[in-house]
Protein backbone atom coordinates (compact mmCIF):
# COMPACT_ATOMS: atom_id res chain seq x y z
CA UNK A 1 173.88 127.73 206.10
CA UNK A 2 177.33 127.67 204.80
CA UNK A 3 178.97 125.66 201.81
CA UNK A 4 180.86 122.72 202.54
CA UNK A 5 184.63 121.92 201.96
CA UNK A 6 185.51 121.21 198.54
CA UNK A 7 182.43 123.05 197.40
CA UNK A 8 184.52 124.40 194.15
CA UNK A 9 185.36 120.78 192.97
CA UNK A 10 182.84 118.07 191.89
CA UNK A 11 183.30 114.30 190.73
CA UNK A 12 183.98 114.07 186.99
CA UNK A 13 180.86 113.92 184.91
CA UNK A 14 178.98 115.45 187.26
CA UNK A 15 175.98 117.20 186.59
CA UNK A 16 175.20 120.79 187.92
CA UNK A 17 171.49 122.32 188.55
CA UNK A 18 171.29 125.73 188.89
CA UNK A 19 168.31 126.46 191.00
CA UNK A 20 168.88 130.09 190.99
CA UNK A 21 167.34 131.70 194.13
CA UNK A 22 165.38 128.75 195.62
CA UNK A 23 166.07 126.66 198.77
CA UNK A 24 167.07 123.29 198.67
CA UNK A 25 165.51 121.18 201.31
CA UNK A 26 166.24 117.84 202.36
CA UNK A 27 163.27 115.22 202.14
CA UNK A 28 160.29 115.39 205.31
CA UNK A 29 159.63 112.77 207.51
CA UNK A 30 156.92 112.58 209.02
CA UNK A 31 156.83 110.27 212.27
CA UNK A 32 152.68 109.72 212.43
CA UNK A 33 150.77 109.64 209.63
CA UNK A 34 147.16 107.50 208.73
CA UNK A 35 147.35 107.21 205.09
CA UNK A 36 144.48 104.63 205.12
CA UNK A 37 142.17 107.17 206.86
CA UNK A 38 141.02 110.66 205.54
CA UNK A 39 139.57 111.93 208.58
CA UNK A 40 137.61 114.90 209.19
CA UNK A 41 138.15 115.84 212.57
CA UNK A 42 134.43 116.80 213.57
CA UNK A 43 133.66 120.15 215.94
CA UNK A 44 134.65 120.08 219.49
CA UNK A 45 130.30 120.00 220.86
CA UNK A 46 130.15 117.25 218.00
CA UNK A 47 132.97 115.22 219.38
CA UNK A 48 131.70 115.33 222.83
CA UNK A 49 128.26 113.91 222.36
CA UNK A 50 129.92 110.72 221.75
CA UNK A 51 132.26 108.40 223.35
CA UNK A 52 134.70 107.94 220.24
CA UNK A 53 134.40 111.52 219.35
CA UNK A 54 137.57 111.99 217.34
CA UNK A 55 138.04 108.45 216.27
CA UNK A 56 134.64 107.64 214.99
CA UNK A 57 135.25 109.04 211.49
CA UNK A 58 138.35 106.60 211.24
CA UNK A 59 136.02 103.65 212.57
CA UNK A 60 133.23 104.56 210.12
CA UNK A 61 135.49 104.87 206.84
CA UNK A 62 136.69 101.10 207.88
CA UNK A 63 132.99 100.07 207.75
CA UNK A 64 131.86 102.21 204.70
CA UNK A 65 134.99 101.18 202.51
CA UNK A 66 135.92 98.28 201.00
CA UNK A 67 139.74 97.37 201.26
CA UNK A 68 140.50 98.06 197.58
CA UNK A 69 139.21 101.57 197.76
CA UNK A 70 141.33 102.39 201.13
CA UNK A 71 144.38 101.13 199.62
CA UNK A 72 143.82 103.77 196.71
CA UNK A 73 142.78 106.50 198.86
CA UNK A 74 145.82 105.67 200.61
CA UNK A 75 147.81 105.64 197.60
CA UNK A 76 146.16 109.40 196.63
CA UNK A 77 147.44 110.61 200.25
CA UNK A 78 151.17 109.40 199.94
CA UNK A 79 151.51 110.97 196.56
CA UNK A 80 150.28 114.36 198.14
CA UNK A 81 152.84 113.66 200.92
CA UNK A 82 155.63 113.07 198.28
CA UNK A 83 154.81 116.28 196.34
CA UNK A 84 154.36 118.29 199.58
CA UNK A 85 158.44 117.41 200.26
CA UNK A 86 157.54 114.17 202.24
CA UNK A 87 159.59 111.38 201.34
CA UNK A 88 159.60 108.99 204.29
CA UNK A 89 156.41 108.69 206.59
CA UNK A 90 155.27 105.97 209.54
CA UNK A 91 152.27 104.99 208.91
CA UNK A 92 150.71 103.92 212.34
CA UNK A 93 147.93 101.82 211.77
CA UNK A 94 145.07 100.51 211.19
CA UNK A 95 144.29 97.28 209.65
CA UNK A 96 147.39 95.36 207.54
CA UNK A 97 146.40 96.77 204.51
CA UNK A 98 149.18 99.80 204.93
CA UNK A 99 152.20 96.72 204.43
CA UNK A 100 150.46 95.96 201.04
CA UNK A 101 150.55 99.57 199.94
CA UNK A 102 154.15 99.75 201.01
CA UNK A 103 155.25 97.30 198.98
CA UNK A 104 153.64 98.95 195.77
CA UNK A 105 155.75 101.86 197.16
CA UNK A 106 159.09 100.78 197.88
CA UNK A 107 159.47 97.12 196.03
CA UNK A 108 157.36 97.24 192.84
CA UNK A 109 157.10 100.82 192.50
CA UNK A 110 153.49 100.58 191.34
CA UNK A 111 152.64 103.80 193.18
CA UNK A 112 154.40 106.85 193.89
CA UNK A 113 154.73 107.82 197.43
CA UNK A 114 157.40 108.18 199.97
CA UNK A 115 159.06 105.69 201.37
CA UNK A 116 156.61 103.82 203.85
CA UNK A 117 157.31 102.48 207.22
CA UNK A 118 154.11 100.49 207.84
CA UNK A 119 152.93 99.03 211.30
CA UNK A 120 149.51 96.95 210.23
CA UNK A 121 147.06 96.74 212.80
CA UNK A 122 147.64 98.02 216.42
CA UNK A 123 148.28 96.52 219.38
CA UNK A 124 145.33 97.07 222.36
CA UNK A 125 143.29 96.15 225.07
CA UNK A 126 139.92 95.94 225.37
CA UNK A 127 137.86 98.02 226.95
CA UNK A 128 139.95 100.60 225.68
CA UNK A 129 139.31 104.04 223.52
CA UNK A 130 137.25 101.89 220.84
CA UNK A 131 134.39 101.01 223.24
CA UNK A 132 130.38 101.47 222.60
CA UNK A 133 131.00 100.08 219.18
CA UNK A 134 128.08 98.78 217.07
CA UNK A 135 127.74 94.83 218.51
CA UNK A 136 126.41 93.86 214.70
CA UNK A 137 129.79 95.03 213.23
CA UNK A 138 131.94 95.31 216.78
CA UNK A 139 134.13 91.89 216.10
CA UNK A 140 134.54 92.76 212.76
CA UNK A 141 136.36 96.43 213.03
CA UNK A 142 138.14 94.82 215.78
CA UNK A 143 139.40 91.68 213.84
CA UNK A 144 140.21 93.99 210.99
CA UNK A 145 141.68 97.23 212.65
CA UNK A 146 143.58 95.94 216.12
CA UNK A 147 145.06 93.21 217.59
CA UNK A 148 143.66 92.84 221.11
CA UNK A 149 145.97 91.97 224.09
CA UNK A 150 144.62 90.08 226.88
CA UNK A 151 148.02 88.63 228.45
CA UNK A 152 151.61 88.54 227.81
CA UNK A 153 151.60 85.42 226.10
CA UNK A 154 149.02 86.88 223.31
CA UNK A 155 150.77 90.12 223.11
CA UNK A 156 153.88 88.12 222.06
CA UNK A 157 151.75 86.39 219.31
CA UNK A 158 150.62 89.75 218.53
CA UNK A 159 153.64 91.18 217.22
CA UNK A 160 154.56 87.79 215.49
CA UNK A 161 151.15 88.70 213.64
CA UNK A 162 152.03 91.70 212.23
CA UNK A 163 155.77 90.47 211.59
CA UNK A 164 154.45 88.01 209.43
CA UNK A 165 152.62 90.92 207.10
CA UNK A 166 157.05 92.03 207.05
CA UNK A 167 156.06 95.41 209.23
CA UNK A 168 158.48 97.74 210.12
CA UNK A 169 157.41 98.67 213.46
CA UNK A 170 154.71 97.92 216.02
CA UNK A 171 152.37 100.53 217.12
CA UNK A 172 150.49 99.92 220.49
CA UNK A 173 147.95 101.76 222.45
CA UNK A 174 149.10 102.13 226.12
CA UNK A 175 145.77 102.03 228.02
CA UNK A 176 145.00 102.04 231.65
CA UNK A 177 144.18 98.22 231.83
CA UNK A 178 147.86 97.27 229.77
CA UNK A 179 149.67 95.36 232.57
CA UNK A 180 153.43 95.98 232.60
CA UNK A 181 153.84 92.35 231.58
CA UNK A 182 151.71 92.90 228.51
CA UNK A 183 154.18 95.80 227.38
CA UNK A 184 157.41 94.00 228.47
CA UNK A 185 156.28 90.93 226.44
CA UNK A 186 155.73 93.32 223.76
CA UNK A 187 158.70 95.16 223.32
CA UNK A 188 160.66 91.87 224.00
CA UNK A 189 159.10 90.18 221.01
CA UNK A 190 159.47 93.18 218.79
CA UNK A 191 163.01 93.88 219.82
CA UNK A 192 163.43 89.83 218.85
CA UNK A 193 162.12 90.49 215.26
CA UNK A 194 164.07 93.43 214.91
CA UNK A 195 161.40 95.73 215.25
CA UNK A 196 160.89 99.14 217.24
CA UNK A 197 158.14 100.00 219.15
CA UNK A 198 155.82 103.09 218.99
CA UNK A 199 153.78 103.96 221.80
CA UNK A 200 150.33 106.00 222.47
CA UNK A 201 149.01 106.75 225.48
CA UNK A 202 145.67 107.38 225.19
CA UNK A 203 144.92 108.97 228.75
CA UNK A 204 147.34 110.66 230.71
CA UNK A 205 146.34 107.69 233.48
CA UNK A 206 147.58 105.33 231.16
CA UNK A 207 150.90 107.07 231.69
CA UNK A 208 153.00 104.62 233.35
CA UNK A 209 157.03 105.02 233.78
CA UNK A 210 157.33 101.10 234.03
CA UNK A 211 155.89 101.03 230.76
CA UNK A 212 158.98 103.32 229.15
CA UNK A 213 161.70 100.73 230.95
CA UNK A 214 160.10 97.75 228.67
């Protein structure tokens, strides 16, 4: 670190801080956070007993939690990012109810928090990491937490979806059964509401380099 040109001059009226011996840091950003889920990552023998090891917790706060009570967890979770020196995160999923709290962030400044990019629910296939789900409350955690792609055409009206809640970026799950149409249609739709795109692969066989040219 060095100090800038003109360091000995400063605009008229302006005000000086002398913070003595402590580093000044620039805001965080963090690139992938959940703010609507405050997981507890179980132990590794735990995790393996069941198919959605790691992502169960997630799955069971949606079904445990009513929406109100996420949104102020949520709330609770950017203020601790903001006070930890986070002042922008991307909030990658699930469910739309992330857009709402970045509103109340950003526009009305009803909550303090960072500054929020949201992405509302994600894009996936079935079949995919979410499987062996509960059938008596299956359709519902799906309806309320993804946006399932079964062909081009419905990924395209997937990312209208979430436009519609005024996202900021689209978050899909690349799984082995996405079709390289599926992800072109995506990022072509996103890219056409001005949207970016972030990815997950969620096996390293979903890995595909056609996937990175969409």
């Amino acid at each position: 670190m060095a100090p800038c040109s003109g360091a000995g001059s400063r605009a008229r009226g302006a005000k000086i801080i002398d913070l003595g011996s402590a580093t000044l840091l620039p805001g965080l950003i963090d690139s992938h956070t959940h703010l609507l889920l405050d997981v507890i990552v179980p132990p590794e023998a735990e995790s393996a007993r069941h198919f959605n090891g790691d992502f169960a917790p997630g799955l069971l706060l949606a079904i445990v939690e009513s929406p109100s009570k996420r949104v102020l967890l949520g709330a609770q979770l950017a203020r601790e990012d903001l006070e930890s020196g986070f002042t922008t995160v991307r909030n990658l999923g699930h469910s739309g109810i992330d857009a709402m709290l970045r509103c109340e962030t950003r526009s009305m400044r009803r909550v303090t928090g960072p500054r929020i990019l949201a992405a509302a629910r994600k894009l996936t296939t079935p079949g995919s990491y979410i499987q062996s789900l509960n059938p008596a409350v299956a359709d519902a955690i799906k309806q309320q937490e993804f946006l399932m792609i079964t062909s081009p055409d419905i990924a395209r009206g997937a990312v209208r979806e979430n436009a519609f809640h005024n996202v900021d970026v689209i978050k899909v799950a690349i799984e082995d059964n996405l079709t390289q149409a599926e992800m072109t249609a995506i990022v072509e739709e996103a890219h056409r509401q001005g949207l970016k795109v972030a990815a997950m692969l969620s096996t390293r066989a979903a890995f595909k380099p056609q996937s990175m040219e969409a």
